[in-house]
N, C-alpha and C. Protein backbone atom coordinates (compact mmCIF):
# COMPACT_ATOMS: atom_id res chain seq x y z
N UNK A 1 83.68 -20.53 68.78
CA UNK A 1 84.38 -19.30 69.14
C UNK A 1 85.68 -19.23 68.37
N UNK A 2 85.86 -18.09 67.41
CA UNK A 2 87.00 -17.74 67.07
C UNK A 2 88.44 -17.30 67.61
N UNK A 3 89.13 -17.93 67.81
CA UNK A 3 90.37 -17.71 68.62
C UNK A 3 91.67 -18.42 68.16
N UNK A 4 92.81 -18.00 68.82
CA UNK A 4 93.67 -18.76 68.49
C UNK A 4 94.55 -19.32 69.82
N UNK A 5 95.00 -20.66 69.58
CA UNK A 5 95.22 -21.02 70.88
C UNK A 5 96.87 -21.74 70.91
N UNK A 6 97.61 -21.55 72.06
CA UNK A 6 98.65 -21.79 72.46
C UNK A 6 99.33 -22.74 73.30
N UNK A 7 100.73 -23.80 72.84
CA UNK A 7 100.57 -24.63 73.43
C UNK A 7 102.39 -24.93 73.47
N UNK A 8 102.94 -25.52 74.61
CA UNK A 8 104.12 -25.78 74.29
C UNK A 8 105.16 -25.29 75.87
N UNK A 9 104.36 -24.74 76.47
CA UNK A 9 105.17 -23.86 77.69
C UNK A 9 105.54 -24.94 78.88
N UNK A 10 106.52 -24.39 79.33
CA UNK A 10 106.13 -25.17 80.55
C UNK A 10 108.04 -24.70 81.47
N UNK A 11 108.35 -25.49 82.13
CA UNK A 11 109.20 -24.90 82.77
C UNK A 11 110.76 -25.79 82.67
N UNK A 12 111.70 -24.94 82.28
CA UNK A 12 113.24 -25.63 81.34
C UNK A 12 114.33 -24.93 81.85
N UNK A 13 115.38 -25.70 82.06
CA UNK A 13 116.60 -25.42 82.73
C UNK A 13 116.88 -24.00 81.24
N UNK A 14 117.46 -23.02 81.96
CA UNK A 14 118.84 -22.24 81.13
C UNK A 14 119.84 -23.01 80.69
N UNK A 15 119.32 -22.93 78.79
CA UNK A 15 120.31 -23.62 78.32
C UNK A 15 119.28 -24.47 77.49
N UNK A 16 118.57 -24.53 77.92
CA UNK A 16 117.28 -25.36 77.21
C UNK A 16 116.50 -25.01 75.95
N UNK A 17 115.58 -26.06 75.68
CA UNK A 17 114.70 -25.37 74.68
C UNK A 17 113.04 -25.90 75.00
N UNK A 18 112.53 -25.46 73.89
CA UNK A 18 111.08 -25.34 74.14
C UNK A 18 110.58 -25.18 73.05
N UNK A 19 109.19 -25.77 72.51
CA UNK A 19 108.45 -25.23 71.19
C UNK A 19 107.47 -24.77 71.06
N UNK A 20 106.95 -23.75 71.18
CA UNK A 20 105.43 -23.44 71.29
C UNK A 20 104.77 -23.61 70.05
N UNK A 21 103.61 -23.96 69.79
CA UNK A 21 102.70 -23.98 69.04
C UNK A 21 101.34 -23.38 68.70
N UNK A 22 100.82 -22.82 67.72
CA UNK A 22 99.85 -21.74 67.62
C UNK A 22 98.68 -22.40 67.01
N UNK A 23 97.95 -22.42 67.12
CA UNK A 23 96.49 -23.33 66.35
C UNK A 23 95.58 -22.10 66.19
N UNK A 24 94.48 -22.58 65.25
CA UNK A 24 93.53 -21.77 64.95
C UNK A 24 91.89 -22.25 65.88
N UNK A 25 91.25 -21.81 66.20
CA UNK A 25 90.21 -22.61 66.74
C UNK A 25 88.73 -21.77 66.00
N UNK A 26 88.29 -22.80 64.76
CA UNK A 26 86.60 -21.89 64.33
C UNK A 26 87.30 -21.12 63.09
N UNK A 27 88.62 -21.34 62.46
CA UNK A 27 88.84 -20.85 60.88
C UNK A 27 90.27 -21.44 60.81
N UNK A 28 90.66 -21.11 59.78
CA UNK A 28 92.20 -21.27 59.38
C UNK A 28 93.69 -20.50 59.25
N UNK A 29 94.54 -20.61 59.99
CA UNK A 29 95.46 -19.58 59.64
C UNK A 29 96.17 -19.52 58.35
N UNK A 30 95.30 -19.81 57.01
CA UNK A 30 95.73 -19.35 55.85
C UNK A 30 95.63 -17.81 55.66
N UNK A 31 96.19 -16.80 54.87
CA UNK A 31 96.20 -15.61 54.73
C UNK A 31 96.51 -15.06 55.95
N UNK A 32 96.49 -15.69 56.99
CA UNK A 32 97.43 -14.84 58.34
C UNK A 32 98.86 -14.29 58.44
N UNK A 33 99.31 -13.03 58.80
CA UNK A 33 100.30 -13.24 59.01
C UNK A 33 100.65 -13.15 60.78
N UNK A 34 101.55 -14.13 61.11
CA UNK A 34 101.35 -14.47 62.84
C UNK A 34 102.46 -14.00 63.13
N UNK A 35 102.45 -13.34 64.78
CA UNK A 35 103.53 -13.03 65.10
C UNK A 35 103.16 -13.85 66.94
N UNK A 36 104.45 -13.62 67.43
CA UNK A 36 104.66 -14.43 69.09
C UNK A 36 105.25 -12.90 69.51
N UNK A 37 104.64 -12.80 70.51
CA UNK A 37 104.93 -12.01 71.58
C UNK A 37 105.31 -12.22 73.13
N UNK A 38 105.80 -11.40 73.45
CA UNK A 38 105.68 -12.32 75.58
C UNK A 38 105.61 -11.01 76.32
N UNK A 39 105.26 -10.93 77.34
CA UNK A 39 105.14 -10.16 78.23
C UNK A 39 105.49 -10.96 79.75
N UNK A 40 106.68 -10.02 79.82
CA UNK A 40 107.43 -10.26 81.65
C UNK A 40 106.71 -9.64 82.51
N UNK A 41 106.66 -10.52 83.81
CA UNK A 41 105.94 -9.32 85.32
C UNK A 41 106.25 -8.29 85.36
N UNK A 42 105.64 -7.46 85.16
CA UNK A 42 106.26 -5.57 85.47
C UNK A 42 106.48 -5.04 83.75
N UNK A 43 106.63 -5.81 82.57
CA UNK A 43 106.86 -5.31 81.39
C UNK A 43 105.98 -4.78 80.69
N UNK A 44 106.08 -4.32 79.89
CA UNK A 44 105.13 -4.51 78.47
C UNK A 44 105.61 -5.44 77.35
N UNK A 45 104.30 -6.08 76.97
CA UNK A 45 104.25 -6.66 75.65
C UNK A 45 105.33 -6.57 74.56
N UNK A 46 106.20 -7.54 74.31
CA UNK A 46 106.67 -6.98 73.50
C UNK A 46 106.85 -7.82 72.17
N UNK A 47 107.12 -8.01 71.18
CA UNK A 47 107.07 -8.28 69.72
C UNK A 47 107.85 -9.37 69.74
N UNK A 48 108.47 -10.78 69.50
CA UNK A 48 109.38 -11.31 69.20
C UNK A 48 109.61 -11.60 68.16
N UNK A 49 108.44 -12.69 67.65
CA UNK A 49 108.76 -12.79 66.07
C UNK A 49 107.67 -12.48 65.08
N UNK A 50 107.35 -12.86 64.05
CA UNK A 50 106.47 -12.65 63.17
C UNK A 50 107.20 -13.47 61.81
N UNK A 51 105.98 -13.78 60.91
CA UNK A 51 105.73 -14.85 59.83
C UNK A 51 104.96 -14.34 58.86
N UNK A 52 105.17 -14.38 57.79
CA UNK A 52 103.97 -13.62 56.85
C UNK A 52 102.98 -14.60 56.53
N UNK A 53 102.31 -14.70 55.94
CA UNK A 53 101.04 -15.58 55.59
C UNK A 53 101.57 -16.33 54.67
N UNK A 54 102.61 -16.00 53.70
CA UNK A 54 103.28 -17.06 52.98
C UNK A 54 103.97 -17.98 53.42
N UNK A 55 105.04 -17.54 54.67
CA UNK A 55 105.62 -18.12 55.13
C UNK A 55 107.57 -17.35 54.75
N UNK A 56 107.26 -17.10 53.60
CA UNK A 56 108.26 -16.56 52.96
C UNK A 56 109.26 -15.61 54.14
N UNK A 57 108.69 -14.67 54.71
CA UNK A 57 109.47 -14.10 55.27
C UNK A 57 109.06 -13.98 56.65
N UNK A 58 110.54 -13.56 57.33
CA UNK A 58 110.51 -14.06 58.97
C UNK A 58 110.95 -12.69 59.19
N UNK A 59 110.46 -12.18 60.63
CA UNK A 59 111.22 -11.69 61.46
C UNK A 59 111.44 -11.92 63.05
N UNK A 60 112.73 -11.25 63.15
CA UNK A 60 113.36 -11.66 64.83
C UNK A 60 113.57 -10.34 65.52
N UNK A 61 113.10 -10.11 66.70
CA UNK A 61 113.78 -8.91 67.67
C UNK A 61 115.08 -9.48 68.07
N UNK A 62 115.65 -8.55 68.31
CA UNK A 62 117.40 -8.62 68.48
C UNK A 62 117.35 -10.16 69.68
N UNK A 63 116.78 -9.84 70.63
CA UNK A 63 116.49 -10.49 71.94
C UNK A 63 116.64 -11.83 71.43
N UNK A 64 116.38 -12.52 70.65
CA UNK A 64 115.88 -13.91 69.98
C UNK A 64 117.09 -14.11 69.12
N UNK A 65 117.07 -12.91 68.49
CA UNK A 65 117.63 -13.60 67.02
C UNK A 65 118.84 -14.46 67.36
N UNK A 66 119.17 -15.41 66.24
CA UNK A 66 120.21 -16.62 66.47
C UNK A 66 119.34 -17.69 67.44
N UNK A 67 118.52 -17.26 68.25
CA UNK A 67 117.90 -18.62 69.26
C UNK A 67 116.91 -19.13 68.88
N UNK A 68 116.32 -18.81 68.14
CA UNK A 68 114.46 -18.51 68.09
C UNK A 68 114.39 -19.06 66.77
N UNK A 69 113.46 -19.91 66.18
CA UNK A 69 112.69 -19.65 64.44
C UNK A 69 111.96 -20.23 64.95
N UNK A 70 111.22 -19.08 63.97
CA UNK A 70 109.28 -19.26 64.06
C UNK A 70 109.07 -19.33 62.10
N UNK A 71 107.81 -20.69 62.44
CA UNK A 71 108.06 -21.90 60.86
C UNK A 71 106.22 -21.67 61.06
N UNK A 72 106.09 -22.04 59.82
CA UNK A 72 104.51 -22.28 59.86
C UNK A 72 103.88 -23.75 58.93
N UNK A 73 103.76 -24.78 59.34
CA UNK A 73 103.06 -25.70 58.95
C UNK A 73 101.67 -25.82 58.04
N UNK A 74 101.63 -25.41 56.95
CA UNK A 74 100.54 -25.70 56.35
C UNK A 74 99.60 -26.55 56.60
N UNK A 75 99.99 -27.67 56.12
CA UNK A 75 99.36 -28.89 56.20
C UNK A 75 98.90 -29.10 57.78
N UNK A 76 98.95 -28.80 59.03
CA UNK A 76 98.85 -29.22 60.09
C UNK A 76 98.08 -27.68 60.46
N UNK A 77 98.01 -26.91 59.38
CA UNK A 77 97.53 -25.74 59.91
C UNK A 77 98.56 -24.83 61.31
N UNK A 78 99.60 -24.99 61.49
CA UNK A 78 99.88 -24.57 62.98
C UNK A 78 101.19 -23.74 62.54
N UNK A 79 101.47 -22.58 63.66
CA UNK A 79 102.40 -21.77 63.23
C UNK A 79 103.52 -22.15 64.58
N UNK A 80 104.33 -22.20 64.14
CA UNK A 80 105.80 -23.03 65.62
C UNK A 80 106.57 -22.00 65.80
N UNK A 81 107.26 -21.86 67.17
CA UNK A 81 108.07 -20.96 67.60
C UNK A 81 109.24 -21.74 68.59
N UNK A 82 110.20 -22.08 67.86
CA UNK A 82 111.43 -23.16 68.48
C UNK A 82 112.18 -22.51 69.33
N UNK A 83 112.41 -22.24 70.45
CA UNK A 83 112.94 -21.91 71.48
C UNK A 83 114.38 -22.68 71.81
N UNK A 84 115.82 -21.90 71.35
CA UNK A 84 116.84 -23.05 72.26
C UNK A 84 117.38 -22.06 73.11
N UNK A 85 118.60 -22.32 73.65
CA UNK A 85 119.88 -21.56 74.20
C UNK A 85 118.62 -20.60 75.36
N UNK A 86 117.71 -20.67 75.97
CA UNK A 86 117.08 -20.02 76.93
C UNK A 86 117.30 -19.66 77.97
N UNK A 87 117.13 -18.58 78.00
CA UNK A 87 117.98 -17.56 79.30
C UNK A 87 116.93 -17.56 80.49
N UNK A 88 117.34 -17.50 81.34
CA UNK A 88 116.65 -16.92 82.34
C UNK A 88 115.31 -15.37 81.96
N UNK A 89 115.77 -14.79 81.45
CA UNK A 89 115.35 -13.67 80.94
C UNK A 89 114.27 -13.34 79.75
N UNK A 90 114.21 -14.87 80.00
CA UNK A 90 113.26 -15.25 78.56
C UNK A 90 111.71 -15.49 79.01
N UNK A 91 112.09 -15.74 80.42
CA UNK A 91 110.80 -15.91 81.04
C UNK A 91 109.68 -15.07 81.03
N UNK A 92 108.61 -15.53 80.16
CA UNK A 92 107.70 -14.40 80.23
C UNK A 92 105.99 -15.28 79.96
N UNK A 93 105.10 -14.51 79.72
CA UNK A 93 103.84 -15.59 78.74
C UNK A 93 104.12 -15.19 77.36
N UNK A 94 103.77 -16.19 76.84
CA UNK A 94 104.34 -16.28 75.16
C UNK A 94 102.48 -15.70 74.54
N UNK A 95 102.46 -15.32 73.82
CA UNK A 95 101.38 -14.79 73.02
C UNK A 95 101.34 -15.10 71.07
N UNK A 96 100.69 -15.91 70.71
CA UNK A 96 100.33 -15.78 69.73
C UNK A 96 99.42 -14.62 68.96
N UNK A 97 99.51 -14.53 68.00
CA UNK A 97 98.37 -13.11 67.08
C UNK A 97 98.62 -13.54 65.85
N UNK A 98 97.82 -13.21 65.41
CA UNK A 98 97.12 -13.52 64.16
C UNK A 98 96.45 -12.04 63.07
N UNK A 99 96.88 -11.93 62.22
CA UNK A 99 96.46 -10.30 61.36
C UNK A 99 96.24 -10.58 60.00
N UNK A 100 95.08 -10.32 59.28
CA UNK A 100 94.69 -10.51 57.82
C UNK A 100 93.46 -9.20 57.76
N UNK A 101 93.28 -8.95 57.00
CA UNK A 101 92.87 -7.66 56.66
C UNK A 101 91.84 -7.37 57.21
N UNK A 102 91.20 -8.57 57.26
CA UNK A 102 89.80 -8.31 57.73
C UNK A 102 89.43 -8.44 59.63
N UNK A 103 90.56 -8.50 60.03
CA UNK A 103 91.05 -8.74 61.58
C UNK A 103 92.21 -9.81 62.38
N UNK A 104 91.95 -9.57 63.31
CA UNK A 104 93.39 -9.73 64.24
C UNK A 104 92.49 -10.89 65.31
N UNK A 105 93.51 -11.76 65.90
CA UNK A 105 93.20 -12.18 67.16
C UNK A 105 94.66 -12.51 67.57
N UNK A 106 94.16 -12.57 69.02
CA UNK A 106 95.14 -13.09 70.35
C UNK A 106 94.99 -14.50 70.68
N UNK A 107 95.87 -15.26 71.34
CA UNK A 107 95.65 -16.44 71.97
C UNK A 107 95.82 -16.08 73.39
N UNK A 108 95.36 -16.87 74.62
CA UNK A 108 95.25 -16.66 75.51
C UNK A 108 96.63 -16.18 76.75
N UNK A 109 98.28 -17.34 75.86
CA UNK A 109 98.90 -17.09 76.33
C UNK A 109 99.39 -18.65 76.94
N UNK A 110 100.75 -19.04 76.68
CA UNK A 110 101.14 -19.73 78.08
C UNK A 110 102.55 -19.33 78.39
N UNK A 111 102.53 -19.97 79.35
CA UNK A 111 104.11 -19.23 80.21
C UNK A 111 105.04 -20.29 79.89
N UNK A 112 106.36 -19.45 79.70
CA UNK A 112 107.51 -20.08 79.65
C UNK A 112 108.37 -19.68 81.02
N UNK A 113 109.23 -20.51 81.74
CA UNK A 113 109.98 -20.06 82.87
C UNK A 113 110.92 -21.05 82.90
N UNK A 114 112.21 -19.73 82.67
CA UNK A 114 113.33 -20.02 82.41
C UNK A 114 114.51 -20.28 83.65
N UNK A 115 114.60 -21.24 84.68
CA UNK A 115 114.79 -21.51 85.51
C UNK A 115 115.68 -22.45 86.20
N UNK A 116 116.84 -22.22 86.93
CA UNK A 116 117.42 -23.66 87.07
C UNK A 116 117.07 -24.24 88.89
């Protein structure tokens, strides 16, 4: 089964950090370009970062930026999303995706909760 899967969540004082990790499961995330998303109880989905398939270029939603880089590992195949300085507000499920021309996938999701 083609998917991509998520790993790294779990539950960290405000003030903390965290690393999530993105894997491929049944192909490779070469030519991907990946982005992390989260969605809060009551929110919508929303965008955090994104990575191009080179690696070359990054982006950050305001929300992150300065806290957040998202790196992509070749060699290990895996795309990382470094989490520090974590707010309360950060709490959400983290979402990996994956986009190359010929299609997109989701990962299932794990939760981060930002908590003291």
């Amino acid at each position: 089964q083609l998917q991509l899967v998520e790993s790294g969540g779990g539950l960290v004082q405000p003030g903390g950090s965290l690393r999530l990790s993105c894997v491929a499961s049944g192909f490779t995330l070469d030519d991907y370009g990946i982005g992390w998303f989260r969605q809060a109880p009551g929110k919508e989905r929303e965008a955090i970062s994104c990575i191009s398939s080179s690696g070359g270029s990054t982006n950050y939603a305001d929300s992150v930026k300065g806290r957040f880089t998202i790196s992509r590992d070749t060699a290990k195949d895996t795309v990382s999303l470094q989490m520090n300085s974590l707010k309360p507000e950060d709490t959400a499920v983290y979402f990996c995706y994956g986009n190359r021309w010929d299609g997109e996938y989701w990962g299932q999701g794990t939760q981060v909760t930002v908590s003291s």
